[in-house]
C-alpha atoms as a PDB file:
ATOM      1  CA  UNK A   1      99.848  91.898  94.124  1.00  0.00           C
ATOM      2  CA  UNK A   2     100.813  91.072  97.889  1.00  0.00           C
ATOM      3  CA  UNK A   3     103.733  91.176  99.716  1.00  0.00           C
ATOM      4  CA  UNK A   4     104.154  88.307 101.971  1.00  0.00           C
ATOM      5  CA  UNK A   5     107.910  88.143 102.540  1.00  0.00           C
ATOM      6  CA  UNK A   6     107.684  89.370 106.137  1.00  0.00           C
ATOM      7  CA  UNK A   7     105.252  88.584 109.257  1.00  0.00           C
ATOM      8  CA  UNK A   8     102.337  89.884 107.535  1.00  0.00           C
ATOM      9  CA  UNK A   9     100.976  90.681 104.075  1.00  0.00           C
ATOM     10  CA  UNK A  10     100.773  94.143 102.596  1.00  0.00           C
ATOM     11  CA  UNK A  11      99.127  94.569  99.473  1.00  0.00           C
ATOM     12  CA  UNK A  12     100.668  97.128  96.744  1.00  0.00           C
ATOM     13  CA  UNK A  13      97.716  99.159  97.340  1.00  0.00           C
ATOM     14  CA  UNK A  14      98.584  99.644 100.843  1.00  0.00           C
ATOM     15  CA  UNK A  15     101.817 100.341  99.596  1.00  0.00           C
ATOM     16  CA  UNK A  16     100.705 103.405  97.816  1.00  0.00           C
ATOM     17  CA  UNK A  17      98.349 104.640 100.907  1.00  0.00           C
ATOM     18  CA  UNK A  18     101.948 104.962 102.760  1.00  0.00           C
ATOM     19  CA  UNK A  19     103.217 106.360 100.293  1.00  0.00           C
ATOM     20  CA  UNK A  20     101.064 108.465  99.504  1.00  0.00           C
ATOM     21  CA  UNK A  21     100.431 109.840 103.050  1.00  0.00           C
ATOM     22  CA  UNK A  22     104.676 110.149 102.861  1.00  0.00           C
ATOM     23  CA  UNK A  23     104.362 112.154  99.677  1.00  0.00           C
ATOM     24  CA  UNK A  24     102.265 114.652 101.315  1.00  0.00           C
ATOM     25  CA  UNK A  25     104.269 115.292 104.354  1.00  0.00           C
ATOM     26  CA  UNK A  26     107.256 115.659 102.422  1.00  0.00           C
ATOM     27  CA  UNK A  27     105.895 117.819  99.412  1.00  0.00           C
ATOM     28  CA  UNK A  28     104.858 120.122 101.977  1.00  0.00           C
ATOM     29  CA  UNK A  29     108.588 120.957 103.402  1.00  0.00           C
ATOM     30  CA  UNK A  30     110.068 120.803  99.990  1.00  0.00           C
ATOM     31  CA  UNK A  31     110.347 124.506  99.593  1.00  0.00           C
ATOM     32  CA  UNK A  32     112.669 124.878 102.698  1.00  0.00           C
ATOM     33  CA  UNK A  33     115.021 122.196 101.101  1.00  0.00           C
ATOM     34  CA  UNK A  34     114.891 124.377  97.885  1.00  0.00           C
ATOM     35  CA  UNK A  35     115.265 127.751  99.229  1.00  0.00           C
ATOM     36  CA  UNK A  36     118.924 126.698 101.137  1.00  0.00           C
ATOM     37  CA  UNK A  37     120.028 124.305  97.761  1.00  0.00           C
ATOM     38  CA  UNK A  38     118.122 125.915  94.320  1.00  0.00           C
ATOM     39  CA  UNK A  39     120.117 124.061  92.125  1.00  0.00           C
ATOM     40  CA  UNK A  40     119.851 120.649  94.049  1.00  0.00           C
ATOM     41  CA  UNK A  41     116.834 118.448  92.496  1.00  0.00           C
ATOM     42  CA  UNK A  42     117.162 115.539  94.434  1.00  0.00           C
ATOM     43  CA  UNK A  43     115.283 116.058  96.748  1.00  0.00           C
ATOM     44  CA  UNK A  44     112.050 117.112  93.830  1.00  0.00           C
ATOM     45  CA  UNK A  45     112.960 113.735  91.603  1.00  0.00           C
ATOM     46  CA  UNK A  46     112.256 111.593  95.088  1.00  0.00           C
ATOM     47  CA  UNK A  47     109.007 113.011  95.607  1.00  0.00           C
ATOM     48  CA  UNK A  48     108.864 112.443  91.959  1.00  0.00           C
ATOM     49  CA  UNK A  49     109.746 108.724  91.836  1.00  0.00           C
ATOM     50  CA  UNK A  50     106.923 108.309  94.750  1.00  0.00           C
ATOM     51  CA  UNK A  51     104.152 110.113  93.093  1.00  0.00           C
ATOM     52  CA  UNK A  52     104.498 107.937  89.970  1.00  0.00           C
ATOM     53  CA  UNK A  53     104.339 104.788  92.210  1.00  0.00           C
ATOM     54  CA  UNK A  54     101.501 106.549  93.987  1.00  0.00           C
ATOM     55  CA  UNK A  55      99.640 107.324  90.356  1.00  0.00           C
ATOM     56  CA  UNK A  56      99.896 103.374  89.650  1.00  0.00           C
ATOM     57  CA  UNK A  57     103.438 102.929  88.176  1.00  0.00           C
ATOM     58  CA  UNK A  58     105.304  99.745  89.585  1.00  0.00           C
ATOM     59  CA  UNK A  59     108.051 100.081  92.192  1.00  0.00           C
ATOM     60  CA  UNK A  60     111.256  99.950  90.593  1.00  0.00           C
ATOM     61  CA  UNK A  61     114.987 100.959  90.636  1.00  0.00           C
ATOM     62  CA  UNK A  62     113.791 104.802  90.679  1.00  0.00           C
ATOM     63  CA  UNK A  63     111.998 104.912  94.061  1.00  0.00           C
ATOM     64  CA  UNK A  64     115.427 103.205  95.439  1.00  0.00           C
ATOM     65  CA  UNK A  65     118.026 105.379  93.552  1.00  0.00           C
ATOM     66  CA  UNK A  66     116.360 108.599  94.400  1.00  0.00           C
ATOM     67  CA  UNK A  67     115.307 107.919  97.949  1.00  0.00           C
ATOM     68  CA  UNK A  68     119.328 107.691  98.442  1.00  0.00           C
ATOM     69  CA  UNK A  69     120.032 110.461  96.524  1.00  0.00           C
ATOM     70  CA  UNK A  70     117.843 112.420  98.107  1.00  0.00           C
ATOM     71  CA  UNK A  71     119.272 111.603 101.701  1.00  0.00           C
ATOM     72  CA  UNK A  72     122.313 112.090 100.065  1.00  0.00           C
ATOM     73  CA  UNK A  73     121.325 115.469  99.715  1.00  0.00           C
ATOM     74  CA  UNK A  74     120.107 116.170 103.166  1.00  0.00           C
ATOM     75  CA  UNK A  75     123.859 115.618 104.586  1.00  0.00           C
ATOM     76  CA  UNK A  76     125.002 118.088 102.123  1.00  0.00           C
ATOM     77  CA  UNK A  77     123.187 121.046 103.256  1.00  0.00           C
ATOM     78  CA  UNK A  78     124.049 122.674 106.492  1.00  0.00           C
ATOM     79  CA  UNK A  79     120.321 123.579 108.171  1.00  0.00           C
ATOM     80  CA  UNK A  80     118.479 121.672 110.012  1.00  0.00           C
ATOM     81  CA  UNK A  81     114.912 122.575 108.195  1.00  0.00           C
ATOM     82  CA  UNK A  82     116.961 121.790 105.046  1.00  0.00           C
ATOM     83  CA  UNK A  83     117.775 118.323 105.988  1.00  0.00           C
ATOM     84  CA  UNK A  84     114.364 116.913 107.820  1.00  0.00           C
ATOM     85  CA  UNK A  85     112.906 118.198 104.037  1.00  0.00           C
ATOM     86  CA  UNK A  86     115.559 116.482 102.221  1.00  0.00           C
ATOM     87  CA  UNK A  87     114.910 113.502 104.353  1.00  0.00           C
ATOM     88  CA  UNK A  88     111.387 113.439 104.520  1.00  0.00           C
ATOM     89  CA  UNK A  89     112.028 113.556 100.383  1.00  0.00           C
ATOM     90  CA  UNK A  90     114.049 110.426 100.511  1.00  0.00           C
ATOM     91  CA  UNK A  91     111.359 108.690 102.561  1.00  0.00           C
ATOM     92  CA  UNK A  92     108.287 109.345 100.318  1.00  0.00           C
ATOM     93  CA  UNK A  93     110.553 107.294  97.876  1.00  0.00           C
ATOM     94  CA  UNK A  94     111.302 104.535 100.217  1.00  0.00           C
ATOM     95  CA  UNK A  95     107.827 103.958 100.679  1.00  0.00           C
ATOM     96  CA  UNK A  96     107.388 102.466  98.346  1.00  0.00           C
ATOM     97  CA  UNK A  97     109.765  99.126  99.984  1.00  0.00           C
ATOM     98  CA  UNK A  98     107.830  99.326 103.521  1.00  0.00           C
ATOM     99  CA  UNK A  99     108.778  95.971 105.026  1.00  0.00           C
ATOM    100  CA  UNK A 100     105.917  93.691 106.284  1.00  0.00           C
ATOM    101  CA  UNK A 101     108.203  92.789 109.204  1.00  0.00           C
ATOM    102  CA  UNK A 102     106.895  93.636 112.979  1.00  0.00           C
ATOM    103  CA  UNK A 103     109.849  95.752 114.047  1.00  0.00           C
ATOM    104  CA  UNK A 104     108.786  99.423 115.150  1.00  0.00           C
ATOM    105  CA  UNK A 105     111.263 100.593 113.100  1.00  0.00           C
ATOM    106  CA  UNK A 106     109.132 100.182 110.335  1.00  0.00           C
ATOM    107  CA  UNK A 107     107.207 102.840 111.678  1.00  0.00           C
ATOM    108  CA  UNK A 108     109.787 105.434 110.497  1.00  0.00           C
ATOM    109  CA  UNK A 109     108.500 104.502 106.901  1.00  0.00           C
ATOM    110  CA  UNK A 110     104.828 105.608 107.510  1.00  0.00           C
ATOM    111  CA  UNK A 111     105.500 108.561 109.807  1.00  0.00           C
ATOM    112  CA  UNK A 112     109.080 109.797 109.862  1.00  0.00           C
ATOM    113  CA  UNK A 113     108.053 112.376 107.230  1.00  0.00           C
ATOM    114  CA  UNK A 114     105.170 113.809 108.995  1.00  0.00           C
ATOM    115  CA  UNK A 115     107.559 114.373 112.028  1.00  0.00           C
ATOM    116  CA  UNK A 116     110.132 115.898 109.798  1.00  0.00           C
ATOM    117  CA  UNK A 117     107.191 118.242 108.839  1.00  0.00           C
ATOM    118  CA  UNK A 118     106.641 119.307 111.982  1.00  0.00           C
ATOM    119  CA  UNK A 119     110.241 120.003 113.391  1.00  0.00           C
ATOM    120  CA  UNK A 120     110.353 122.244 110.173  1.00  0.00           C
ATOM    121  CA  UNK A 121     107.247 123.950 111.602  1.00  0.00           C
ATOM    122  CA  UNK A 122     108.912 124.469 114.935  1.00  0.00           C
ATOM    123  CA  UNK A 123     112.247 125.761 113.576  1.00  0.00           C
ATOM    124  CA  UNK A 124     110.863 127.852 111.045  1.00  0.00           C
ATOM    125  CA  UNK A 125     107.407 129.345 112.954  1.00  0.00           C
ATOM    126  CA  UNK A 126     107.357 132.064 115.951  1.00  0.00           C
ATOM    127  CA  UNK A 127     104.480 129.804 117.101  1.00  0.00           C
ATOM    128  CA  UNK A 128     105.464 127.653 119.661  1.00  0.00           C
ATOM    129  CA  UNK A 129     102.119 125.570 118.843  1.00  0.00           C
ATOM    130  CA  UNK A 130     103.704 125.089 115.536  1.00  0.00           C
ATOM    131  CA  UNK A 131     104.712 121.220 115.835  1.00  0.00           C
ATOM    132  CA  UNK A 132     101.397 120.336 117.842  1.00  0.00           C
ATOM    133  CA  UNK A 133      99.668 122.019 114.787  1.00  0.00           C
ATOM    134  CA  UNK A 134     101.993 119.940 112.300  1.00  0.00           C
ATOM    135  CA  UNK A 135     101.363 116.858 114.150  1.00  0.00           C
ATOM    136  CA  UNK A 136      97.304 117.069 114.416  1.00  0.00           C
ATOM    137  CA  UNK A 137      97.364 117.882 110.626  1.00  0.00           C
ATOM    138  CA  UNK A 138      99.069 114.608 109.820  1.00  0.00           C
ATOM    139  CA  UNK A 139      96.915 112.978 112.595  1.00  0.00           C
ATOM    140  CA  UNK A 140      93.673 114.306 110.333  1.00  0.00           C
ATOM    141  CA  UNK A 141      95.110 113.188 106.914  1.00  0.00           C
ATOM    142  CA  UNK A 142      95.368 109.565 108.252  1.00  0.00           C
ATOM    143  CA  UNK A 143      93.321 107.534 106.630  1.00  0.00           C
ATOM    144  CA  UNK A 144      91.872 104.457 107.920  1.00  0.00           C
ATOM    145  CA  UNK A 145      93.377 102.258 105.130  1.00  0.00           C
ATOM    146  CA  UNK A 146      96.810 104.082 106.433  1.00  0.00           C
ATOM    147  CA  UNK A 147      96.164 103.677 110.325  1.00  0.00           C
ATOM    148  CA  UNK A 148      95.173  99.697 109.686  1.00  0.00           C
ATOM    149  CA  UNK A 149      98.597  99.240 107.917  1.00  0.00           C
ATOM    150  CA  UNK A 150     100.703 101.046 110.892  1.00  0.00           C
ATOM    151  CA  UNK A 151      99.128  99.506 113.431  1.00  0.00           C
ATOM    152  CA  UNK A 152     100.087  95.699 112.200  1.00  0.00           C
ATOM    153  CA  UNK A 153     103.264  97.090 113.283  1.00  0.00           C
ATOM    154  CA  UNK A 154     104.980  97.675 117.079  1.00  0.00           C
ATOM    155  CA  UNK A 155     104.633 101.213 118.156  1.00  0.00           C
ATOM    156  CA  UNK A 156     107.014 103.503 117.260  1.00  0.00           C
ATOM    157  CA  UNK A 157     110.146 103.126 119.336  1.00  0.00           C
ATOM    158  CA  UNK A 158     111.269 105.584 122.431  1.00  0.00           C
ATOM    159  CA  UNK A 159     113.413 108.433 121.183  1.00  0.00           C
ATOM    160  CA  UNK A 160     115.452 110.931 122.947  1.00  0.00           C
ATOM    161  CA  UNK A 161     115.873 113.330 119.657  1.00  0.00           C
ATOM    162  CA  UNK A 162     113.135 116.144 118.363  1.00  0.00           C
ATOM    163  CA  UNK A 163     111.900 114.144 115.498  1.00  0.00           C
ATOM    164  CA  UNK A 164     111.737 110.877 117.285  1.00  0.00           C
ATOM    165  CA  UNK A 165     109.425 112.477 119.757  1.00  0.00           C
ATOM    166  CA  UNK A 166     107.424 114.008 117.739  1.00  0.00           C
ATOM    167  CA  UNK A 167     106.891 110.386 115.869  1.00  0.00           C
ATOM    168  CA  UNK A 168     106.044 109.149 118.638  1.00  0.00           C
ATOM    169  CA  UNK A 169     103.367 111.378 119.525  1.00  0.00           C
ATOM    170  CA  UNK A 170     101.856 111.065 116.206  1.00  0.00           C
ATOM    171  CA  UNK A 171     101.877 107.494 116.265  1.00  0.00           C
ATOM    172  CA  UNK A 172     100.818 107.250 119.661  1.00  0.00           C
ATOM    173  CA  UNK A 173      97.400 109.885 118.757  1.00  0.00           C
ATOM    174  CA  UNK A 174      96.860 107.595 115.624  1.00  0.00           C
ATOM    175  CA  UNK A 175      96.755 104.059 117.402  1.00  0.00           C
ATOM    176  CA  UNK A 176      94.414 105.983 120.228  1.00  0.00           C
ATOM    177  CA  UNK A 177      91.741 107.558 117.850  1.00  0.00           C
ATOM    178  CA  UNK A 178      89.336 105.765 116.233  1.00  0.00           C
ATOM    179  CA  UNK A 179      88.462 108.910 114.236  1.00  0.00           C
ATOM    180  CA  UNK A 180      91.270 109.475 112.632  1.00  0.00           C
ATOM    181  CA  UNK A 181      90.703 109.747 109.063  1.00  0.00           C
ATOM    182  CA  UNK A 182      87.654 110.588 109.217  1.00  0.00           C
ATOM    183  CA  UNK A 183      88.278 114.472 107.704  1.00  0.00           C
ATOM    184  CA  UNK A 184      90.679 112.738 105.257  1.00  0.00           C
ATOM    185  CA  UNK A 185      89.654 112.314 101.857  1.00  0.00           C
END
């Protein structure tokens, strides 16, 4: 099945590349979510909802319900490591609905998680090479299926905040290496 409701056409098995690269930045800062809430599973049931699209379920209600939920969650909790992992939650779950519109906004679906990652890595590691370290990971997991489907889109856009930046920079190594991806898989 394609999407072609946009400026381009993205196919629901580039959907689940996305999503699946989102999944892994986001399982891997799950724990920091669930050490500051225990007893809050949003946050799990998102990443949930976006493995089962992942696995070959369709996109339904469930990605949508929990992706908010999950955000939801992230404004409830009062540290910043807490949050980005609540956040990057909610946007394994969302996607699943990446737009095929050329807006560089769009590239907060593909990559916002892997920033959130790293900031985590920052605030929560003495290293100060933490983020870079965060950052090259994702940069390495990229496949090529996943670096053809960001770059139909604008680059990310200029931010002044942590995250932002850190997009950015990820996006801006992934555009610039044709090797990227090669490790992955």
């Amino acid at each position: 099945m394609t999407i072609v409701s946009g400026d381009f056409e993205l196919t629901m098995g580039e959907l689940r590349v996305v999503a699946r690269y989102v999944v892994d930045s986001a399982e891997a800062v799950l724990p920091v979510f669930e050490a500051e809430a225990p007893d809050d599973p949003r946050p799990s049931a998102a990443i949930e909802a976006a493995r089962l699209f992942v696995n070959g379920a369709k996109r339904t209600k469930l990605q949508r319900v929990t992706s908010l939920d999950a955000h939801r969650a992230a404004r409830e909790v009062s540290g910043e490591s807490a949050q980005l992992a609540a956040r990057a939650a909610g946007d394994a779950a969302s996607a699943a609905y990446l737009h095929p519109i050329a807006k560089a906004t769009q590239v907060g679906h593909i990559l916002r998680a892997a920033a959130c990652a790293a900031r985590v890595a920052e605030l929560t590691d003495d290293d100060p090479t933490a983020a870079d370290r965060s950052i090259e990971a994702a940069r390495l997991r990229a496949t090529p299926d996943l670096i053809a489907v960001l770059k139909r889109y604008p680059a990310a856009p200029v931010s002044r905040n942590r995250v932002g930046q850190l997009m950015t920079t990820l996006d801006d190594a992934l555009r610039a290496d044709q090797s990227a991806g090669s490790n992955a898989d």
